[in-house]
N, C-alpha and C. Protein backbone atom coordinates (compact mmCIF):
# COMPACT_ATOMS: atom_id res chain seq x y z
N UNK A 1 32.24 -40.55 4.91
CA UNK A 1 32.61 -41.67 5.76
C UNK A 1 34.11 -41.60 6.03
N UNK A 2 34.48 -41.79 7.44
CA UNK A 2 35.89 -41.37 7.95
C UNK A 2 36.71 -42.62 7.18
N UNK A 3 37.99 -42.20 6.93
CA UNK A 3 38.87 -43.92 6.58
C UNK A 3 38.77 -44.47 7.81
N UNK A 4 38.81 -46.06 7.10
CA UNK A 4 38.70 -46.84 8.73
C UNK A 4 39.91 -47.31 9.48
N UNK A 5 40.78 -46.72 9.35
CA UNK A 5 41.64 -46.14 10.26
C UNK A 5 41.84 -44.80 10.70
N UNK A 6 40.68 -44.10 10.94
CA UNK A 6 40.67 -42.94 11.46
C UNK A 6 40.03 -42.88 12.82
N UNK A 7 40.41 -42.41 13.64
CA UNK A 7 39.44 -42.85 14.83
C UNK A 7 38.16 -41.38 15.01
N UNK A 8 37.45 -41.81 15.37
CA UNK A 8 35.96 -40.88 15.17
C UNK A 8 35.91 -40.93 16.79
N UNK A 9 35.54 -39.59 17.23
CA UNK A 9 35.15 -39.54 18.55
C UNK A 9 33.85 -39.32 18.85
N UNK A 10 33.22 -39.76 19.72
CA UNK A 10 31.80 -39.31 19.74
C UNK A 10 32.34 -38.62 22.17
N UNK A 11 30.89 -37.74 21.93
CA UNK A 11 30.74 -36.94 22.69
C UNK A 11 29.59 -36.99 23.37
N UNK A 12 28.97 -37.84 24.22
CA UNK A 12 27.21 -37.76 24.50
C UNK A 12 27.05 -37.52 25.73
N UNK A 13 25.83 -36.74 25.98
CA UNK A 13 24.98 -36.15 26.90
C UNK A 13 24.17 -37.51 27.02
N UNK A 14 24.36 -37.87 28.25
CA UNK A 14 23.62 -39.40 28.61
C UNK A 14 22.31 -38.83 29.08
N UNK A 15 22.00 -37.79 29.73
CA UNK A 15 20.95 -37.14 30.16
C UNK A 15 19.94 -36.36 29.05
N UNK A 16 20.76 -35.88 28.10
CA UNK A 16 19.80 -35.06 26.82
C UNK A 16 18.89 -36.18 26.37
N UNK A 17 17.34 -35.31 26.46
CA UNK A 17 16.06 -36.05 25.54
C UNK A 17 15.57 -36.87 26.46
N UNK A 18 15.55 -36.31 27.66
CA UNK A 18 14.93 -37.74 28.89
C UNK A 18 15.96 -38.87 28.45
N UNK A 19 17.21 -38.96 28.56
CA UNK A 19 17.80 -40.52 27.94
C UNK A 19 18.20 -40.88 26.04
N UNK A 20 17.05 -40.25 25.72
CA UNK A 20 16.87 -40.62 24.63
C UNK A 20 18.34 -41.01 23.68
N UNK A 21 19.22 -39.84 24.11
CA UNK A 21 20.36 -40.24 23.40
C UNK A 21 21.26 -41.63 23.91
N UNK A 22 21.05 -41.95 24.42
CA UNK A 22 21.65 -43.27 25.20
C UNK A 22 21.39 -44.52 24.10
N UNK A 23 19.58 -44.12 23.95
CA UNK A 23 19.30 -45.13 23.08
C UNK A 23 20.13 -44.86 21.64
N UNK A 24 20.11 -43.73 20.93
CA UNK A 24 20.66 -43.65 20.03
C UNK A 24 22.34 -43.94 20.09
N UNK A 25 22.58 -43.48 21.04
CA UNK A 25 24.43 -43.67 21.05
C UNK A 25 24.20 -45.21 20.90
N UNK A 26 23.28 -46.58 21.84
CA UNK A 26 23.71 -47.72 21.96
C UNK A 26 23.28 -48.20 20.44
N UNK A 27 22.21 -47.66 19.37
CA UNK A 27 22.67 -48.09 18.41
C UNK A 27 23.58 -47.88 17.40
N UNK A 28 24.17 -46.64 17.48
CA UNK A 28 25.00 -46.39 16.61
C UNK A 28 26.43 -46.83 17.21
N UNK A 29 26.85 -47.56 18.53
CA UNK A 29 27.73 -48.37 18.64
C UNK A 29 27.59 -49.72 18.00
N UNK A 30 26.33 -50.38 17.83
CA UNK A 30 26.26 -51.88 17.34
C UNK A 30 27.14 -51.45 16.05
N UNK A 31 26.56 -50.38 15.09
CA UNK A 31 27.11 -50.39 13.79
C UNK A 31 28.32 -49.89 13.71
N UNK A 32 29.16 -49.24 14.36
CA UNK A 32 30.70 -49.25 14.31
C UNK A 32 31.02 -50.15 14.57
N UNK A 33 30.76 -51.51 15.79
CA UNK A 33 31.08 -52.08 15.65
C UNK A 33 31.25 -53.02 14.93
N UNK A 34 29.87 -53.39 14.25
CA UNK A 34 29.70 -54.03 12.78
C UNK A 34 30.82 -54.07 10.96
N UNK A 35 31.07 -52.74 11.72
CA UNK A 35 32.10 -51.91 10.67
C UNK A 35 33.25 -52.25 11.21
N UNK A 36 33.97 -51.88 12.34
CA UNK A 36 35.20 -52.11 12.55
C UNK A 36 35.75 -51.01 12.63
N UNK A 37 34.55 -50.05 12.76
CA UNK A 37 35.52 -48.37 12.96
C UNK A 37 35.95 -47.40 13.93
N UNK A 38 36.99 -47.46 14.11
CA UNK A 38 38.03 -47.07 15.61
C UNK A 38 37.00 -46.11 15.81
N UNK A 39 36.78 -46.19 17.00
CA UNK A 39 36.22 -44.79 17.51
C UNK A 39 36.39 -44.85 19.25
N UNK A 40 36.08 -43.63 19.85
CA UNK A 40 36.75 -43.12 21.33
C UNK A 40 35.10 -42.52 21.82
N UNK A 41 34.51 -42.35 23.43
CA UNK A 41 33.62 -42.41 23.56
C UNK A 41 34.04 -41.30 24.73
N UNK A 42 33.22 -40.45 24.86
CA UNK A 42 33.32 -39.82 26.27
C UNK A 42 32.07 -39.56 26.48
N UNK A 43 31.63 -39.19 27.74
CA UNK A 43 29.95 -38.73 28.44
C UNK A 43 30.78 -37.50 29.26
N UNK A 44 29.51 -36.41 28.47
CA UNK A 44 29.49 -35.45 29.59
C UNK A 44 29.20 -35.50 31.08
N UNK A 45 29.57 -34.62 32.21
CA UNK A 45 28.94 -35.09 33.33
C UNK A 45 28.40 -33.95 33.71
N UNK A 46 28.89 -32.58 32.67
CA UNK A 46 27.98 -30.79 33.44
C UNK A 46 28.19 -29.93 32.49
N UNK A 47 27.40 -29.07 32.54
CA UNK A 47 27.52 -28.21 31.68
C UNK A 47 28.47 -27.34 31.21
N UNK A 48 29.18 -27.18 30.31
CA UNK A 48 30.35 -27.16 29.62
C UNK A 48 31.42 -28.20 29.20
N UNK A 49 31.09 -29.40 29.84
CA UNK A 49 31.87 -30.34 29.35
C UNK A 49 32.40 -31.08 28.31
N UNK A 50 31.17 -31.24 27.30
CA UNK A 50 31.47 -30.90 25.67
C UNK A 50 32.76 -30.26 25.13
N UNK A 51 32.78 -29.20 25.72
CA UNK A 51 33.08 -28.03 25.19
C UNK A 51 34.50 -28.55 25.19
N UNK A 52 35.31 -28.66 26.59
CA UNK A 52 35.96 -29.23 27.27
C UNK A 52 37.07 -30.35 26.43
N UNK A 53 36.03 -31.23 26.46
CA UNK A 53 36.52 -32.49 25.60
C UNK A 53 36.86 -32.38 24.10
N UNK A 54 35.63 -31.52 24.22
CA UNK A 54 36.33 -31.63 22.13
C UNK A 54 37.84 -30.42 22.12
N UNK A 55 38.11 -30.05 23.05
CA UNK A 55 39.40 -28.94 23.29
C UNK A 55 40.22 -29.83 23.34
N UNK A 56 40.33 -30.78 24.35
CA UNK A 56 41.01 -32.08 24.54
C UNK A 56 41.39 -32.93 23.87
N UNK A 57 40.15 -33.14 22.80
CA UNK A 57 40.36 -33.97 21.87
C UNK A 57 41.45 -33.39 20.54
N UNK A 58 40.78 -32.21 20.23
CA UNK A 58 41.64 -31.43 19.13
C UNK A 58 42.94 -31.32 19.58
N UNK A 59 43.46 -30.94 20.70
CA UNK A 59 44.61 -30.77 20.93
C UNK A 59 45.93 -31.45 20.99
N UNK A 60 45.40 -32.87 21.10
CA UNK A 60 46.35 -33.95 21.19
C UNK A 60 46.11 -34.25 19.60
N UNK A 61 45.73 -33.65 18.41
CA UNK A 61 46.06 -34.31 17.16
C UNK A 61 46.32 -33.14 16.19
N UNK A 62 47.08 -33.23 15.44
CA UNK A 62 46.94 -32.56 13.88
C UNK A 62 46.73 -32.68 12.89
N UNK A 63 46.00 -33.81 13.04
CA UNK A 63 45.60 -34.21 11.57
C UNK A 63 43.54 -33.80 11.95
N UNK A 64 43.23 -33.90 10.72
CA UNK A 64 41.67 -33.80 10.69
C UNK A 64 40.69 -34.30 11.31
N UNK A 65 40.06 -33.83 12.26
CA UNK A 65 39.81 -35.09 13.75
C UNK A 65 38.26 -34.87 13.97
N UNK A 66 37.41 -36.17 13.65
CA UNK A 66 35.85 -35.83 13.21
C UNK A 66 35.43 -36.06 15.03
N UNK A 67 35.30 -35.11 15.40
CA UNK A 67 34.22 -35.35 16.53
C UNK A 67 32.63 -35.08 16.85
N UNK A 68 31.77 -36.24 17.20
CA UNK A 68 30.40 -36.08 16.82
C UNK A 68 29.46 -35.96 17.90
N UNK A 69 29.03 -35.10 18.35
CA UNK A 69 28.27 -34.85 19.05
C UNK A 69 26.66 -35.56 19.61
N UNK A 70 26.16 -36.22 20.50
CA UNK A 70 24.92 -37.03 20.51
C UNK A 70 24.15 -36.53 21.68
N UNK A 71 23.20 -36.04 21.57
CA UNK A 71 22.64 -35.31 22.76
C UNK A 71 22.43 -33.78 22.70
């Protein structure tokens, strides 16, 4: 479990699983929010974009940077 001042990024394919991940991303937002734990959200929009973002993401930090993939 990240400290909760760490910010956690998540990464989702709104389209992967017929949708399906949508449903899962919208519950696993209730419970960060429940928690109070910083986190940053992006949606892919094509293929390679993942890829993309988590480059993006790593690059602007140096410290240990959990990014989670959904989809």
């Amino acid at each position: 479990m990240p400290h909760l001042n760490e910010t956690v990024y998540f990464i989702i394919n709104p389209v992967a699983g017929n949708e399906e991940s949508l449903k899962i991303w919208k519950k696993a937002k209730e419970i960060l929010k429940s928690k109070a734990v910083p986190h940053e959200v992006f949606f892919t929009r094509e293929k390679g974009h993942a890829l993309r973002l988590t480059k993006e993401i790593l690059s602007g930090t140096n410290q240990d940077t959990r990014v989670i993939a959904v989809g």
